[in-house]
C-alpha atoms as a PDB file:
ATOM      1  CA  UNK A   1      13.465  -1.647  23.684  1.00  0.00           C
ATOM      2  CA  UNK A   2      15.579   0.891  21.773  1.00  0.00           C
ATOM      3  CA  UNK A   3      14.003   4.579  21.602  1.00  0.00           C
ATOM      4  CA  UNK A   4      13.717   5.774  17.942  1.00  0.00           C
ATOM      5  CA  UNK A   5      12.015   9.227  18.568  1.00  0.00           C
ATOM      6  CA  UNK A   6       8.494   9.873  17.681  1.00  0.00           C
ATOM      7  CA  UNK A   7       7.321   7.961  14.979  1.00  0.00           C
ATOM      8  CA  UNK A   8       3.805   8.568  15.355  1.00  0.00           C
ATOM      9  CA  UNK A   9       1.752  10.427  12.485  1.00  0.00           C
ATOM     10  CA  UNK A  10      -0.765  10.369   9.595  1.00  0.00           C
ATOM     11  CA  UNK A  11       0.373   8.991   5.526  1.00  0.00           C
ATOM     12  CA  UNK A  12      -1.419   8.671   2.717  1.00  0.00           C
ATOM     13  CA  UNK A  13      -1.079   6.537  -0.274  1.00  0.00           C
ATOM     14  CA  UNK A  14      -2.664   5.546  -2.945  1.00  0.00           C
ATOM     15  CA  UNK A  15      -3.047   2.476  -5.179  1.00  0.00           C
ATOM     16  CA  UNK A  16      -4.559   1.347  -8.419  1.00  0.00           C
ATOM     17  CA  UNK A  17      -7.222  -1.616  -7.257  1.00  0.00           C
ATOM     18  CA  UNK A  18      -9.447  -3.768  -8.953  1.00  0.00           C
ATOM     19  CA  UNK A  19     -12.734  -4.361  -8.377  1.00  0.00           C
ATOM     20  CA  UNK A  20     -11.778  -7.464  -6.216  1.00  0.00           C
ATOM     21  CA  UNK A  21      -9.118  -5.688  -3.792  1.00  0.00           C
ATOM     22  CA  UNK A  22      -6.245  -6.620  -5.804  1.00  0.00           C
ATOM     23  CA  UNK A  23      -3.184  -4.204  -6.099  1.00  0.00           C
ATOM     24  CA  UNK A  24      -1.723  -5.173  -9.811  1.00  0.00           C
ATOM     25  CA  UNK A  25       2.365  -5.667  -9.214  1.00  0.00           C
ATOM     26  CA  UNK A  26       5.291  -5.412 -11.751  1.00  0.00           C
ATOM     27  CA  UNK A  27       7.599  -7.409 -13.113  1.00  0.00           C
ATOM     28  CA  UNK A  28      11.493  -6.310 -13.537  1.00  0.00           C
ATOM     29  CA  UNK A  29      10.764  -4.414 -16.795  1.00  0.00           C
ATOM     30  CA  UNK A  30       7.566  -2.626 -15.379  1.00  0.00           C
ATOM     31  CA  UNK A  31       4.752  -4.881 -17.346  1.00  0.00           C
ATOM     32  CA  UNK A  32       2.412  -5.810 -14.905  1.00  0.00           C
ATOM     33  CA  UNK A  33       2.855  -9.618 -13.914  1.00  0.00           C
ATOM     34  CA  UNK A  34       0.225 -12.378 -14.537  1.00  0.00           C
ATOM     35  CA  UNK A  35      -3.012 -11.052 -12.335  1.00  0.00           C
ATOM     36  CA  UNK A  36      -2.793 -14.340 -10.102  1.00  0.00           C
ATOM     37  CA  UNK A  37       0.403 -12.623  -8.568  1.00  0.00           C
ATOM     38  CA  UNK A  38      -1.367  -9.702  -7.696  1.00  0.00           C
ATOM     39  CA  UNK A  39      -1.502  -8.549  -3.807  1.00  0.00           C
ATOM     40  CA  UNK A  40      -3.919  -9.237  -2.078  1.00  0.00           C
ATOM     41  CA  UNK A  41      -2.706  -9.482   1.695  1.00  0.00           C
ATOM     42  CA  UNK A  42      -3.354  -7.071   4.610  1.00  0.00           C
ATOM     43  CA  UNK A  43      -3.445  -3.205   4.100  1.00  0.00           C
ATOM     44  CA  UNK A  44      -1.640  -2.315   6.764  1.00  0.00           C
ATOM     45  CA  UNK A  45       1.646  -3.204   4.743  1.00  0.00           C
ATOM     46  CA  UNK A  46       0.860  -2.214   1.701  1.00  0.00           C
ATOM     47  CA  UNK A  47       3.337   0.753   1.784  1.00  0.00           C
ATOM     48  CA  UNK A  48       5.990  -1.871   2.024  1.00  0.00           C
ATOM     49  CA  UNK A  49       5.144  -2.803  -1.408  1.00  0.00           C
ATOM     50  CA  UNK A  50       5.628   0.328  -3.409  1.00  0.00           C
ATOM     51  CA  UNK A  51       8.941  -1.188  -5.234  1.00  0.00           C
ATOM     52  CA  UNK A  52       6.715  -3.573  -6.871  1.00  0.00           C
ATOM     53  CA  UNK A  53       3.277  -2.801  -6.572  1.00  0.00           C
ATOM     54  CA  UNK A  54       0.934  -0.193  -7.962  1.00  0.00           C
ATOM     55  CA  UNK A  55       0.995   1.897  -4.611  1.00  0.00           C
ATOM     56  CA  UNK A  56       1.977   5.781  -4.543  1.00  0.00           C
ATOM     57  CA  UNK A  57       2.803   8.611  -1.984  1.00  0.00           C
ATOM     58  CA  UNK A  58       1.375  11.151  -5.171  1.00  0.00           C
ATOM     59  CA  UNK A  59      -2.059  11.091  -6.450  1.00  0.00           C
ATOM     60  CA  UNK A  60      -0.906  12.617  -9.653  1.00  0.00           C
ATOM     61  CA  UNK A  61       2.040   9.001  -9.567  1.00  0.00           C
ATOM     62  CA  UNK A  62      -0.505   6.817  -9.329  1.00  0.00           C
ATOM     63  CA  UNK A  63      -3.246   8.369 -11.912  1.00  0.00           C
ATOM     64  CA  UNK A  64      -0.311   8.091 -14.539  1.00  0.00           C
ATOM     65  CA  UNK A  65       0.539   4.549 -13.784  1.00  0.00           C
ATOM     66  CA  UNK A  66      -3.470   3.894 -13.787  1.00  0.00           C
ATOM     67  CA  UNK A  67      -3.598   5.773 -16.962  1.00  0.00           C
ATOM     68  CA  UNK A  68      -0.683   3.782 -18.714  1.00  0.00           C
ATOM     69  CA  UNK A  69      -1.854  -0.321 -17.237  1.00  0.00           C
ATOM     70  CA  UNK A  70      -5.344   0.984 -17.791  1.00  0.00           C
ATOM     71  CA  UNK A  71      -5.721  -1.392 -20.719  1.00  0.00           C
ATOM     72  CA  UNK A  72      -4.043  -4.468 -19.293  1.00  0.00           C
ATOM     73  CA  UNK A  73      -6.842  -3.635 -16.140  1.00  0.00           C
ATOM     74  CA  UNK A  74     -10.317  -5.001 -15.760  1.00  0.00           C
ATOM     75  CA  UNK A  75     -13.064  -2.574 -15.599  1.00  0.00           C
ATOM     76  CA  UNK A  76     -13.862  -1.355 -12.757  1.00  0.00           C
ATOM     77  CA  UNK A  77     -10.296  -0.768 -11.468  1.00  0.00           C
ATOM     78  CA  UNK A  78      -9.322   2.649  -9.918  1.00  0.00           C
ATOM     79  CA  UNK A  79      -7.308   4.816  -7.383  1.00  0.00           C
ATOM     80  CA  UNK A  80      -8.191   4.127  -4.268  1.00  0.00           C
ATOM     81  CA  UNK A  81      -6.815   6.642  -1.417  1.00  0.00           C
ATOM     82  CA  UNK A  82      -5.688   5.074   1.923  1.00  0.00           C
ATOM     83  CA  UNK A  83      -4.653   6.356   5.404  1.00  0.00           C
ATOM     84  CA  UNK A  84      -2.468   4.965   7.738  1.00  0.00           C
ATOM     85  CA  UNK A  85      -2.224   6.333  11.531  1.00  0.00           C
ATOM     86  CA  UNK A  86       1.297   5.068  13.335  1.00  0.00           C
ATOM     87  CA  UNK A  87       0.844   5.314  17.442  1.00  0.00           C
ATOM     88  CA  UNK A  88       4.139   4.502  19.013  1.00  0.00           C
ATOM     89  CA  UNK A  89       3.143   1.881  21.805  1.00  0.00           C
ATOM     90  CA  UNK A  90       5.113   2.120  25.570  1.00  0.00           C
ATOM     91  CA  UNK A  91       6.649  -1.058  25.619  1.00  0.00           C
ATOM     92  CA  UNK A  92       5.939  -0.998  29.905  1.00  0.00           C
ATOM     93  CA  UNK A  93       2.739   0.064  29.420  1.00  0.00           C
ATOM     94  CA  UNK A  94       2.093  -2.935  26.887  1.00  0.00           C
ATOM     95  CA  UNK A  95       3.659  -5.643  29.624  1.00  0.00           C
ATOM     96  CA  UNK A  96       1.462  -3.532  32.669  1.00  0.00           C
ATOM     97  CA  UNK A  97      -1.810  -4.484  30.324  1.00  0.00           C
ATOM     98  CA  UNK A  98      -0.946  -7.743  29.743  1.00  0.00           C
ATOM     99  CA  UNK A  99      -1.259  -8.243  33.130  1.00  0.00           C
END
């Protein structure tokens, strides 16, 4: 396995989410798309999404992309902080477990 440094550490993001977990997503001209397209999958790659999804690395990026949609939202919907810890795991000490 190739050795890319440390890549452990702590993010933050934030996203606008409804009251039932969905993150709203855009469309090419930045309308938000019909709400049955909205994610709704695992968190843990929901920084993936930011190119088309209402996620952020600035709290004061996502407020003003809540504050514009905020009429096309249900009540209810809001921004919702996240962390994300990254732990680099030894691939020999991975294959020594598994043992």
């Amino acid at each position: 396995m190739s050795d890319f440094g440390d890549l452990d550490g702590r993010f933050e993001f934030f996203a606008v989410v409804t009251p039932d977990g969905k993150i709203p997503t855009l469309a090419d001209d930045a309308t938000l798309n019909d709400p049955s397209s909205w994610y709704t999958g695992p968190i843990g790659t929901m920084a993936h999404l930011s190119y088309f999804a209402l996620i952020y690395s600035d709290r004061d990026d996502a407020d003003a992309e809540f504050d514009r949609h905020r009429s096309e939202l249900p009540a209810g919907t809001r921004v919702r902080a996240f962390i994300v810890v990254v732990e680099e795991v030894d691939d020999e000490v991975a294959e020594e477990d598994a043992v």
